[in-house]
Each structure stands twice: as structure tokens, then as C-alpha cells.
N, C-alpha and C. Protein backbone atom coordinates (compact mmCIF):
# COMPACT_ATOMS: atom_id res chain seq x y z
N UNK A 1 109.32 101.72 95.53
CA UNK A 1 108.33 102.76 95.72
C UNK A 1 107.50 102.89 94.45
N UNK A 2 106.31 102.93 94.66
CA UNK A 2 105.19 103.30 93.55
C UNK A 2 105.11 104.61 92.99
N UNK A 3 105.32 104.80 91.80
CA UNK A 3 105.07 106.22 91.16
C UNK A 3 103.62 106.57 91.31
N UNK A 4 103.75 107.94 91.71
CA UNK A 4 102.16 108.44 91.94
C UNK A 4 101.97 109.40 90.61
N UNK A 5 100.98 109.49 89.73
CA UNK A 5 100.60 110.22 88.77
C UNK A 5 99.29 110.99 88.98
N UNK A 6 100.01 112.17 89.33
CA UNK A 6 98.56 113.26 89.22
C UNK A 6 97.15 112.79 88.14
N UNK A 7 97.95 112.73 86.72
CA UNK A 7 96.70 112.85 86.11
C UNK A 7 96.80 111.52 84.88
N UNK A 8 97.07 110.30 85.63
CA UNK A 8 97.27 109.16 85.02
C UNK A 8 96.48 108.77 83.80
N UNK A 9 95.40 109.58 83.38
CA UNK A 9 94.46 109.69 82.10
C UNK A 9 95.18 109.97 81.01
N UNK A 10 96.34 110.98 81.50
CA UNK A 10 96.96 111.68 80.55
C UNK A 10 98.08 110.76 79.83
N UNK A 11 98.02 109.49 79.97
CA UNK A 11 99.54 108.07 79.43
C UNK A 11 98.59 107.59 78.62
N UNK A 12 96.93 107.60 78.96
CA UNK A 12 96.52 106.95 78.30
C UNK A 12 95.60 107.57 76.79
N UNK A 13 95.81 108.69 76.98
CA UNK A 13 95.01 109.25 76.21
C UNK A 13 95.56 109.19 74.43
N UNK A 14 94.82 108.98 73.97
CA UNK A 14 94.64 109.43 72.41
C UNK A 14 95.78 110.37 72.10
N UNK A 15 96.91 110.49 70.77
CA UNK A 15 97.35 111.18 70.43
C UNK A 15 96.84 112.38 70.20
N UNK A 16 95.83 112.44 69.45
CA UNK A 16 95.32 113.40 68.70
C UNK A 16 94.37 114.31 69.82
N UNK A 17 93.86 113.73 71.03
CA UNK A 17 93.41 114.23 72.01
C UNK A 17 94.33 115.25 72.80
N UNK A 18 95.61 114.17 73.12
CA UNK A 18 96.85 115.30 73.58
C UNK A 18 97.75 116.12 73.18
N UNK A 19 97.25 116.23 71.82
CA UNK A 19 97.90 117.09 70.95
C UNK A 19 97.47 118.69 71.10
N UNK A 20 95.84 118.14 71.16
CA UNK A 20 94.96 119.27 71.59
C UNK A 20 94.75 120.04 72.36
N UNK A 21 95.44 118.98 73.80
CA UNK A 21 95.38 119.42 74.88
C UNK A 21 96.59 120.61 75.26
N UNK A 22 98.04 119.95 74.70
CA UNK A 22 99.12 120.58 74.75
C UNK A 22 98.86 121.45 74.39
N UNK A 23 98.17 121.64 72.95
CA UNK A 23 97.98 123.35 72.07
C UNK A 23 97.40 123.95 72.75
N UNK A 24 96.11 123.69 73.46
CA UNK A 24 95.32 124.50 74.45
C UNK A 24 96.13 125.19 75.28
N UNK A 25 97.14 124.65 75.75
CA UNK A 25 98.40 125.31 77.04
C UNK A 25 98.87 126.37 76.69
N UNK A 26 100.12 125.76 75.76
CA UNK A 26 100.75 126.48 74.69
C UNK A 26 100.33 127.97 73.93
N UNK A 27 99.56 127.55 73.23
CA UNK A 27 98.56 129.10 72.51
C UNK A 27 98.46 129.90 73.48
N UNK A 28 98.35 130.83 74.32
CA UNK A 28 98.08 131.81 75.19
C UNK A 28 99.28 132.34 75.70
N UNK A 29 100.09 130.62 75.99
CA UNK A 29 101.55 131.19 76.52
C UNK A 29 102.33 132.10 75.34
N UNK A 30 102.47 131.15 74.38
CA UNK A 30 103.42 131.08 73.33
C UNK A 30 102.80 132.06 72.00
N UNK A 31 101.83 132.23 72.06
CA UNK A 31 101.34 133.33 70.96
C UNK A 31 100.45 132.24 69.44
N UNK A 32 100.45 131.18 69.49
CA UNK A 32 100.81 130.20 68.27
C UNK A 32 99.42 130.52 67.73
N UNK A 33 99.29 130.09 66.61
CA UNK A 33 97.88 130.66 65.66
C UNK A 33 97.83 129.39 64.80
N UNK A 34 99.02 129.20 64.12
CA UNK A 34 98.74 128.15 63.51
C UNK A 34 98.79 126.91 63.83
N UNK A 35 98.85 125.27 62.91
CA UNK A 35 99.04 124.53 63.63
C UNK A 35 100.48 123.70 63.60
N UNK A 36 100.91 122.91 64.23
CA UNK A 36 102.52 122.40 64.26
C UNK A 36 102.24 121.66 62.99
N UNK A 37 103.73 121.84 62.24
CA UNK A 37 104.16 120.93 61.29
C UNK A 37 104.53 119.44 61.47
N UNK A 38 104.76 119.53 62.52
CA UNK A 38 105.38 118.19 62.88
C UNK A 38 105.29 117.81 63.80
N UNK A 39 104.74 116.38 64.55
CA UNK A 39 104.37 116.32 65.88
C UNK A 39 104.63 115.02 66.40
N UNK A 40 105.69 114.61 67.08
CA UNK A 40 106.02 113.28 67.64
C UNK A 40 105.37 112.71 69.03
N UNK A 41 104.49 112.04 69.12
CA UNK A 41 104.25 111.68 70.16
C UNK A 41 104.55 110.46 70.56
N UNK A 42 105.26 110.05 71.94
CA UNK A 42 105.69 108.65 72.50
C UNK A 42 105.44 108.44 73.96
N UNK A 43 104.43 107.50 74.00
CA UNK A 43 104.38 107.12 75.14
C UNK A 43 104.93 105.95 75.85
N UNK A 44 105.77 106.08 77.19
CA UNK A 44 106.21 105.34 77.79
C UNK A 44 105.63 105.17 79.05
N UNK A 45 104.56 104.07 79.14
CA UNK A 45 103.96 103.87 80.18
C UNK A 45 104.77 103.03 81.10
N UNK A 46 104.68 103.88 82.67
CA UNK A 46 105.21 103.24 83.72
C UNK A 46 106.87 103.09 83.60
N UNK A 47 107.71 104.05 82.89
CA UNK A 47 108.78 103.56 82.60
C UNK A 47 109.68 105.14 82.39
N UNK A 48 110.70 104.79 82.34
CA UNK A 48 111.47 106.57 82.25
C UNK A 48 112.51 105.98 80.93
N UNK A 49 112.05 106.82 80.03
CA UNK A 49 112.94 106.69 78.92
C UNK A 49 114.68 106.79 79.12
N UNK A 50 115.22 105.70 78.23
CA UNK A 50 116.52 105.95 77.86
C UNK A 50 116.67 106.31 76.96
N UNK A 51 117.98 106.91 76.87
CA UNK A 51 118.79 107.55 75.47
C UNK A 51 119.43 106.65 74.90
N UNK A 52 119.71 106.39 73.57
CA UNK A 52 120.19 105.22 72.88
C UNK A 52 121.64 105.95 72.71
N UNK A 53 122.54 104.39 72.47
CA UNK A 53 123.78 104.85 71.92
C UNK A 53 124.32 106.21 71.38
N UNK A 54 125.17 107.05 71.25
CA UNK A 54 125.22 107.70 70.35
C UNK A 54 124.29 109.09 70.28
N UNK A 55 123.67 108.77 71.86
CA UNK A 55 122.99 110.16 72.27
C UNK A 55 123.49 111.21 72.01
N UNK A 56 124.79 111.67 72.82
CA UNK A 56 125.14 113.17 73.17
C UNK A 56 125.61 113.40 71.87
N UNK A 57 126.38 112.50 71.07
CA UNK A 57 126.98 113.20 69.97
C UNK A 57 126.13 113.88 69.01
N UNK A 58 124.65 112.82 68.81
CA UNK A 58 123.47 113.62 68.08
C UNK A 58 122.88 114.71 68.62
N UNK A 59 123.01 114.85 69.81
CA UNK A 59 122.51 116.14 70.49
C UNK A 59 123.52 117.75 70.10
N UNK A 60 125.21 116.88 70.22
CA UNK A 60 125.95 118.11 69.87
C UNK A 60 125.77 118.67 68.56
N UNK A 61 125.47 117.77 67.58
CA UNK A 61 125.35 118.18 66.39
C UNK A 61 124.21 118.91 65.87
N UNK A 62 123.25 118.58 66.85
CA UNK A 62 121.56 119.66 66.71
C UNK A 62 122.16 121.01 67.24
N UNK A 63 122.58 120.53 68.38
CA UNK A 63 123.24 121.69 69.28
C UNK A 63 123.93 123.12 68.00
N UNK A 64 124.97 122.65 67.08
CA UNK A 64 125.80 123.28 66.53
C UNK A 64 125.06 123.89 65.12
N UNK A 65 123.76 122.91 64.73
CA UNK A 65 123.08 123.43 63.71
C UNK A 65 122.12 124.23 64.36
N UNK A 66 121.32 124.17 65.45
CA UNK A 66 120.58 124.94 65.74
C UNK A 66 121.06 126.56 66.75
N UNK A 67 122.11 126.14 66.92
CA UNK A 67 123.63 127.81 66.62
C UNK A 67 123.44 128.90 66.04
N UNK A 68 123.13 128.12 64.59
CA UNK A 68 123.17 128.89 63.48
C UNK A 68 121.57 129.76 63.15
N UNK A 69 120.90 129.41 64.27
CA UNK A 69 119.83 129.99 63.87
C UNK A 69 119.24 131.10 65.14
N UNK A 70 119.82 132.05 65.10
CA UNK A 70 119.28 133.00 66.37
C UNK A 70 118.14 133.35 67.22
N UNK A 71 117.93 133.13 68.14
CA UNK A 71 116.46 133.14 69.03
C UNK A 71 115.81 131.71 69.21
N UNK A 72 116.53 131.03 68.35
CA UNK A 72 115.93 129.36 68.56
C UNK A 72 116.82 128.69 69.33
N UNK A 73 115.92 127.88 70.55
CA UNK A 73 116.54 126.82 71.31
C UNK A 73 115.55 125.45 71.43
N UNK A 74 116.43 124.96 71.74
CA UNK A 74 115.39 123.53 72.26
C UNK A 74 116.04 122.81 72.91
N UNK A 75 114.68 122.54 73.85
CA UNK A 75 114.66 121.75 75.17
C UNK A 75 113.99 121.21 75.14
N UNK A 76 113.78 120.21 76.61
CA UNK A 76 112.95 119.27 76.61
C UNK A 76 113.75 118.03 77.07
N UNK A 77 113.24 116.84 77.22
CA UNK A 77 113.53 115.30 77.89
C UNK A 77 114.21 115.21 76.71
N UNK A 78 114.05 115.65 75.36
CA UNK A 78 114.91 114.64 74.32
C UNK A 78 116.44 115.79 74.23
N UNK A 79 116.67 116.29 74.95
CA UNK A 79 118.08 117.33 74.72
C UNK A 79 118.77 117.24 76.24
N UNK A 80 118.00 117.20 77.10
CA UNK A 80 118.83 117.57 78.30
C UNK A 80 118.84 116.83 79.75
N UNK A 81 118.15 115.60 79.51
CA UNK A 81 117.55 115.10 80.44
C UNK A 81 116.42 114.81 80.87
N UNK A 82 116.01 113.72 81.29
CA UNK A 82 114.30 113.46 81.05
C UNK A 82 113.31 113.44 82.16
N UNK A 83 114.02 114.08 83.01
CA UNK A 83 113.11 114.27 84.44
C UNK A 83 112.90 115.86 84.45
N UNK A 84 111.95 115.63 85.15
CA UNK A 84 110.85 117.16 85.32
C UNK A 84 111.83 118.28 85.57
N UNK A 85 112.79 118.11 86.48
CA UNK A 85 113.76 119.44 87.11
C UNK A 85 114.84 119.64 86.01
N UNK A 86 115.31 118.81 85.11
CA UNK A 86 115.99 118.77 84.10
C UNK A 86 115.08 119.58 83.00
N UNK A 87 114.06 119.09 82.84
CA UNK A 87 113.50 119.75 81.54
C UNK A 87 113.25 121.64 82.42
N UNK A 88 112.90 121.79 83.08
CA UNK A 88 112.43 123.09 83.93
C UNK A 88 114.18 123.68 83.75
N UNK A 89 115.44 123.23 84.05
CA UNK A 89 116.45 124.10 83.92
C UNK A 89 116.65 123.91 82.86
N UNK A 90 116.67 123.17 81.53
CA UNK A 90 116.72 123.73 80.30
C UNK A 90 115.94 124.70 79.46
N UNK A 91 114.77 124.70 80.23
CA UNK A 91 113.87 125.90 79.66
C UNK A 91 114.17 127.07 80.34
N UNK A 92 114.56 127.17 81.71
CA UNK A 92 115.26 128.32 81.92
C UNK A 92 116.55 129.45 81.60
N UNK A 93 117.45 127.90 81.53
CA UNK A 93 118.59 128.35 80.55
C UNK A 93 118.35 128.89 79.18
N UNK A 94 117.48 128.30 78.54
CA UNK A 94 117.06 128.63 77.28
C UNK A 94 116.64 129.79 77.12
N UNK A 95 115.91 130.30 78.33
CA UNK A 95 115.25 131.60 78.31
C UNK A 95 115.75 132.77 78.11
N UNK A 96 117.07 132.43 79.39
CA UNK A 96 117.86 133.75 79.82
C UNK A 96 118.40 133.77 78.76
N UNK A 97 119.40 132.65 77.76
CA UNK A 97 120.06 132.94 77.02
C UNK A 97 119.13 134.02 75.65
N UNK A 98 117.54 133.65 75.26
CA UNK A 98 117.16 134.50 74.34
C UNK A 98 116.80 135.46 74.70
N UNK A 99 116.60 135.76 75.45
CA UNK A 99 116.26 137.29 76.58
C UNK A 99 117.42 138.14 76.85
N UNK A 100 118.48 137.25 77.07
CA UNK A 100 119.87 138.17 77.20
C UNK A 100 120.47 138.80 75.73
């Protein structure tokens, strides 16, 4: 079966274009003013990323340092799974837990 992509411009676009684009989202939701310190972008065209060796254990260990820091979570394809319904219940989980 052929993957269908809504907005197939968006694999191809410029880093620095979709950087812009993301912030555009983001800012209104998220409150943000300034700009990110740090910004990884990777594109995997036509392809669904794997996790390398030695995944979960690096994850537990973000997991246990980022513990230590209250109101902060993180999610996303690189923590919890890399498909759309995966990333959507880690941001939910994430939620309730800083809201609760």
C-alpha cells in the first residue's frame, strides 16, 4: 500500500523554513517569545524511523534525569514511539500528569 501525505511539501522543505513553520504553530499554543536553543531536524523521506540499539535504556535514563525536574516532560517519536497515535498519547499522558 502507498503512503498518502497530506502535505508532501512539508519532507521536502528547507530546515530553516520548517523551523519557522513549527514556531508559527507553537507560539500561540505554547506562549514562546523567544527563540529555541537547540533545534534538531531529521528527515526521513518515505521511510518510518528506527530506534537504534540501546534505545529504551537511553530513554530510561532521560526518563530519571528529567524526574528531577518538575513540570517538565517530553514526548514525541524520539521517547515513545514514532507513529502519530503514539506521539498524541504521550502528549496526553504528559499533560494529565502536569496538570494533575
Amino acid at each position: 500500500m502507498k503512503a498518502r501525505l497530506r502535505r508532501p511539501q512539508l519532507g521536502e522543505m528547507p530546515d530553516g523554513n520548517l523551523l519557522s513553520l513549527v514556531l508559527e504553530h507553537l507560539r500561540p499554543l505554547l506562549g514562546i517569545r523567544g527563540e529555541p536553543e537547540f533545534c534538531d531536524i531529521a528527515h526521513w523521506p518515505r521511510t518510518m524511523p528506527q530506534y537504534h540499539i540501546g534505545y529504551q535504556e537511553r530513554v530510561a535514563r532521560i526518563d530519571a534525569r528529567v524526574a528531577q525536574l518538575p513540570g517538565l516532560k517530553l514526548v514525541g517519536s524520539a521517547f515513545r514511539g514514532v507513529g502519530v497515535p503514539d506521539c498524541i498519547r504521550s502528549g496526553q499522558a504528559a499533560t494529565e500528569e502536569v496538570l494533575l
